[in-house]
Protein backbone atom coordinates (compact mmCIF):
# COMPACT_ATOMS: atom_id res chain seq x y z
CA UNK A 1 -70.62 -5.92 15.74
CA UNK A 2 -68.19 -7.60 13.32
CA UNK A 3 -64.59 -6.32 13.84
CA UNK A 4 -62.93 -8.28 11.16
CA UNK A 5 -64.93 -9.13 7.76
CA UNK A 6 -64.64 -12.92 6.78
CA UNK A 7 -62.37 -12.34 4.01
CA UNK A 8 -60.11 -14.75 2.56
CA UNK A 9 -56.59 -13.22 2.39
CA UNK A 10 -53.33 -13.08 4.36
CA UNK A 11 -54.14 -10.91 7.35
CA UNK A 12 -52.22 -10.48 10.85
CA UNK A 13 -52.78 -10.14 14.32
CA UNK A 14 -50.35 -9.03 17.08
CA UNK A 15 -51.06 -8.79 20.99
CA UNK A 16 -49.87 -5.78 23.07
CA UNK A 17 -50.40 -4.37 26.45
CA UNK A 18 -50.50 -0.95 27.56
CA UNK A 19 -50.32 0.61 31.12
CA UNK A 20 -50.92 4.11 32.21
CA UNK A 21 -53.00 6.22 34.29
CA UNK A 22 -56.27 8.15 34.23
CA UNK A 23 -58.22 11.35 35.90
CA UNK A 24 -61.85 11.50 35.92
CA UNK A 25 -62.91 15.11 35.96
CA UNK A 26 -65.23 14.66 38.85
CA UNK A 27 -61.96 13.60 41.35
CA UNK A 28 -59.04 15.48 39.17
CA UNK A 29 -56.64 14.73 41.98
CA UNK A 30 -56.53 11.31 42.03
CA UNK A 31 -54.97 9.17 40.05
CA UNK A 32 -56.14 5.83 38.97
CA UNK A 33 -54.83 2.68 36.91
CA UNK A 34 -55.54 1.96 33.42
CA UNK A 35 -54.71 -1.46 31.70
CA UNK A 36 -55.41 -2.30 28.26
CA UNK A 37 -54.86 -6.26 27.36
CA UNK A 38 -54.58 -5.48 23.57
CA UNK A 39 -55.08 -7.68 19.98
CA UNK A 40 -54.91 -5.56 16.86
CA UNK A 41 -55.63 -7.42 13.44
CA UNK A 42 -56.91 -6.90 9.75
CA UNK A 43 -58.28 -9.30 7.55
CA UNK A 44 -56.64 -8.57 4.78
CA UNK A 45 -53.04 -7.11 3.67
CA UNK A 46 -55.00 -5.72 0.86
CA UNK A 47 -58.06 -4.08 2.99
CA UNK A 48 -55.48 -2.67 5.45
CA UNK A 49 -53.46 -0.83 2.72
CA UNK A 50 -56.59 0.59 1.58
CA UNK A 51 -58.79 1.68 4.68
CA UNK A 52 -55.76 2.02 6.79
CA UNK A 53 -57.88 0.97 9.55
CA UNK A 54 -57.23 -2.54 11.76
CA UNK A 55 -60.01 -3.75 14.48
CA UNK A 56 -58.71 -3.73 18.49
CA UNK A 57 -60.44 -5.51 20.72
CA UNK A 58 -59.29 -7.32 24.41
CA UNK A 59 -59.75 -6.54 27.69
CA UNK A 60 -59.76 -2.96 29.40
CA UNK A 61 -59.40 -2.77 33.61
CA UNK A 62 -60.23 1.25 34.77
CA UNK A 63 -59.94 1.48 38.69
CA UNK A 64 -63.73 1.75 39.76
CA UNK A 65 -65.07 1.66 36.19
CA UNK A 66 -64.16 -1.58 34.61
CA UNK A 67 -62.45 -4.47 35.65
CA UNK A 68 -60.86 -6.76 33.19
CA UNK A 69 -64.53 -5.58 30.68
CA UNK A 70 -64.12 -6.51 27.04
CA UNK A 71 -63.71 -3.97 24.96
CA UNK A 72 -63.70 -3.56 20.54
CA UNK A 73 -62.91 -0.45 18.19
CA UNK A 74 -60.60 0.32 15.79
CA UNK A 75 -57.07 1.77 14.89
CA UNK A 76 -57.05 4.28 11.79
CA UNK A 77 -53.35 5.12 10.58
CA UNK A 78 -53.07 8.52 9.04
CA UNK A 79 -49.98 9.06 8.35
CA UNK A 80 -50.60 11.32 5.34
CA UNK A 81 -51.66 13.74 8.26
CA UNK A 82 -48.95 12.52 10.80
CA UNK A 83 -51.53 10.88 13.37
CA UNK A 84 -53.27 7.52 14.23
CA UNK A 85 -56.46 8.04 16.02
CA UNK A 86 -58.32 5.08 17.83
CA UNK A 87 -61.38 4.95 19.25
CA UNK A 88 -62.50 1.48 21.27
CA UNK A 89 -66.13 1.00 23.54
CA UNK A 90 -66.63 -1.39 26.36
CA UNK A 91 -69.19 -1.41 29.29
CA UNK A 92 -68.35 -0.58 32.71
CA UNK A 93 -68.80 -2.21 35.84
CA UNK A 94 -72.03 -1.01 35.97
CA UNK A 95 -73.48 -1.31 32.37
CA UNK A 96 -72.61 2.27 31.57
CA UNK A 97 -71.45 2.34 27.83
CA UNK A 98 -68.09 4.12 27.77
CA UNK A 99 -65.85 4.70 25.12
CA UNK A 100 -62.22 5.85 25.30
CA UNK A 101 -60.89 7.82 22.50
CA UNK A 102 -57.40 9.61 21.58
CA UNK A 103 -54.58 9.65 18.79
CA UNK A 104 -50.96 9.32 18.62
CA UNK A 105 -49.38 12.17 17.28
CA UNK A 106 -46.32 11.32 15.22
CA UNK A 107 -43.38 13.54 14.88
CA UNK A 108 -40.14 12.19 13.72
CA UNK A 109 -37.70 13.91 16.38
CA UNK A 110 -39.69 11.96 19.09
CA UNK A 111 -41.20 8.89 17.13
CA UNK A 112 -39.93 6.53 20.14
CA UNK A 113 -42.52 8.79 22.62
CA UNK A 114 -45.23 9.20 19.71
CA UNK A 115 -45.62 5.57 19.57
CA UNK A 116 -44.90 4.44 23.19
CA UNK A 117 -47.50 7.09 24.74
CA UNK A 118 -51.24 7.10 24.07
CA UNK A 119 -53.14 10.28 25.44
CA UNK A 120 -56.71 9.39 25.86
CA UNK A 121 -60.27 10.61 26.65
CA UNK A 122 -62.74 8.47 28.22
CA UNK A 123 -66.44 9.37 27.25
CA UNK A 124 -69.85 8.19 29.07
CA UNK A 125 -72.26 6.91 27.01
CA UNK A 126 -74.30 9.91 26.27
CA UNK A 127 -70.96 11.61 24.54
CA UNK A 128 -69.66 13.46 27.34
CA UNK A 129 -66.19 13.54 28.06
CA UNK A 130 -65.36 12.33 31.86
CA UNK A 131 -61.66 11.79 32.32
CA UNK A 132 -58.51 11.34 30.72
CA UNK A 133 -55.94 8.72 30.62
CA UNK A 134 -51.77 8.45 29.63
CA UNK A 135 -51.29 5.29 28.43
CA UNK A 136 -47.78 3.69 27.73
CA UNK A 137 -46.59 1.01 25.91
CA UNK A 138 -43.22 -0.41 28.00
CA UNK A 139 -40.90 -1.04 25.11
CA UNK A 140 -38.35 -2.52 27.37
CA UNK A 141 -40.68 -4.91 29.20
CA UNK A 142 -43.28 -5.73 26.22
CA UNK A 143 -41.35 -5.51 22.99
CA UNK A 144 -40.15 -9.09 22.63
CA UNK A 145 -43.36 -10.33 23.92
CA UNK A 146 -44.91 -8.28 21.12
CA UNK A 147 -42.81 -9.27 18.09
CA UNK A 148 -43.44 -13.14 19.68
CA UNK A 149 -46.94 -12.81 19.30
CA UNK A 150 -46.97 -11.39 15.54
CA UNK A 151 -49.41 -14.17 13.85
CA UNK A 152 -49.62 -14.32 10.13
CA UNK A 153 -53.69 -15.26 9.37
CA UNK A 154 -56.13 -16.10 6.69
CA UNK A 155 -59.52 -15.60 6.74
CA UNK A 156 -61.66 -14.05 9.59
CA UNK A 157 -59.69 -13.76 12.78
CA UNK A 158 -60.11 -15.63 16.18
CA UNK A 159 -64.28 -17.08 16.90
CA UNK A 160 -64.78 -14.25 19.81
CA UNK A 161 -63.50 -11.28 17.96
CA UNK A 162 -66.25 -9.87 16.84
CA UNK A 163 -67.64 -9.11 20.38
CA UNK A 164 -64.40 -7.86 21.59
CA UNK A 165 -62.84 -11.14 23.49
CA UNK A 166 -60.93 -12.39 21.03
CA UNK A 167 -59.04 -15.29 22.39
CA UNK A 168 -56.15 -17.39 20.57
CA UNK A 169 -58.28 -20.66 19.78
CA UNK A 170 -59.52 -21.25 16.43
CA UNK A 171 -57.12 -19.15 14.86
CA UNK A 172 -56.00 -19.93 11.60
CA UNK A 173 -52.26 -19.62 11.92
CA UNK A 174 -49.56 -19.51 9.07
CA UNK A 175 -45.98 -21.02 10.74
């Protein structure tokens, strides 16, 4: 699968990480970690304004599930509807496709808490749903971090992308 299209435009890509917590339904009363290792990027400017969608991919670690797994999807942003739902899929441990699914709710008393906090649902691979997760971006901690690694691109992003390790060689940087 082909996160972003090899188009030839002035794109971006931008690495996060998010932290949290997760519950699988089987053992509701304990709690386990959840780290998402995080690159978001479009193509295109121009494609991004119109499918409001950018690709995700990076690395996903869920205590007894996955450690440090690769992982691709996408982020849509909806904010006609007040909401950006993302949906990503990796492979356990065990070769069990998961996929872990949620949206961030925006509301403009709390937008500091609608984009810091990610409530998720992680999903086996026939569908069902088996757990769910809190995920939090640490805007203290991460946030210069994050605007550092803002990257102006052209073209396709990073060689690895497209099977969800995308990795910082080969990309086509603008200074």
């Amino acid at each position: 699968m082909r996160l972003w299209p090899p188009q030839f435009g002035l794109g971006f890509e931008i690495r996060g990480t998010l932290r949290g917590t997760f519950f699988l339904f089987s053992s509701p009363e304990v709690d386990r970690d959840i780290l998402l290792e995080t690159t978001l990027g479009a193509a295109g400017i121009r494609r991004l304004a119109l499918a409001k969608t950018v690709a995700i991919c990076g690395t996903v670690a869920l205590d007894t599930i996955a450690n440090r797994r690769p992982f691709a999807g996408e982020v849509r942003f909806r904010l006609d509807e007040r909401r950006i739902p993302y949906d990503l899929t990796f492979t356990g441990d065990d070769g069990t496709a998961y996929a872990l699914r949620g949206q961030a709710d925006l509301w403009w008393l709390g937008i500091v808490d609608a984009l810091t906090l990610l409530p998720a649902s992680l999903y086996d691979g026939t569908g069902r749903e088996i757990g769910r997760a809190l995920l939090r971006f640490d805007a203290k901690r991460e946030l210069f971090s994050l605007v550092r690694s803002f990257r102006l691109t052209r073209g396709a992003l990073p060689p690895g992308a497209e099977n969800g390790t995308a990795s910082s060689t080969g990309k086509r940087d603008i200074a």
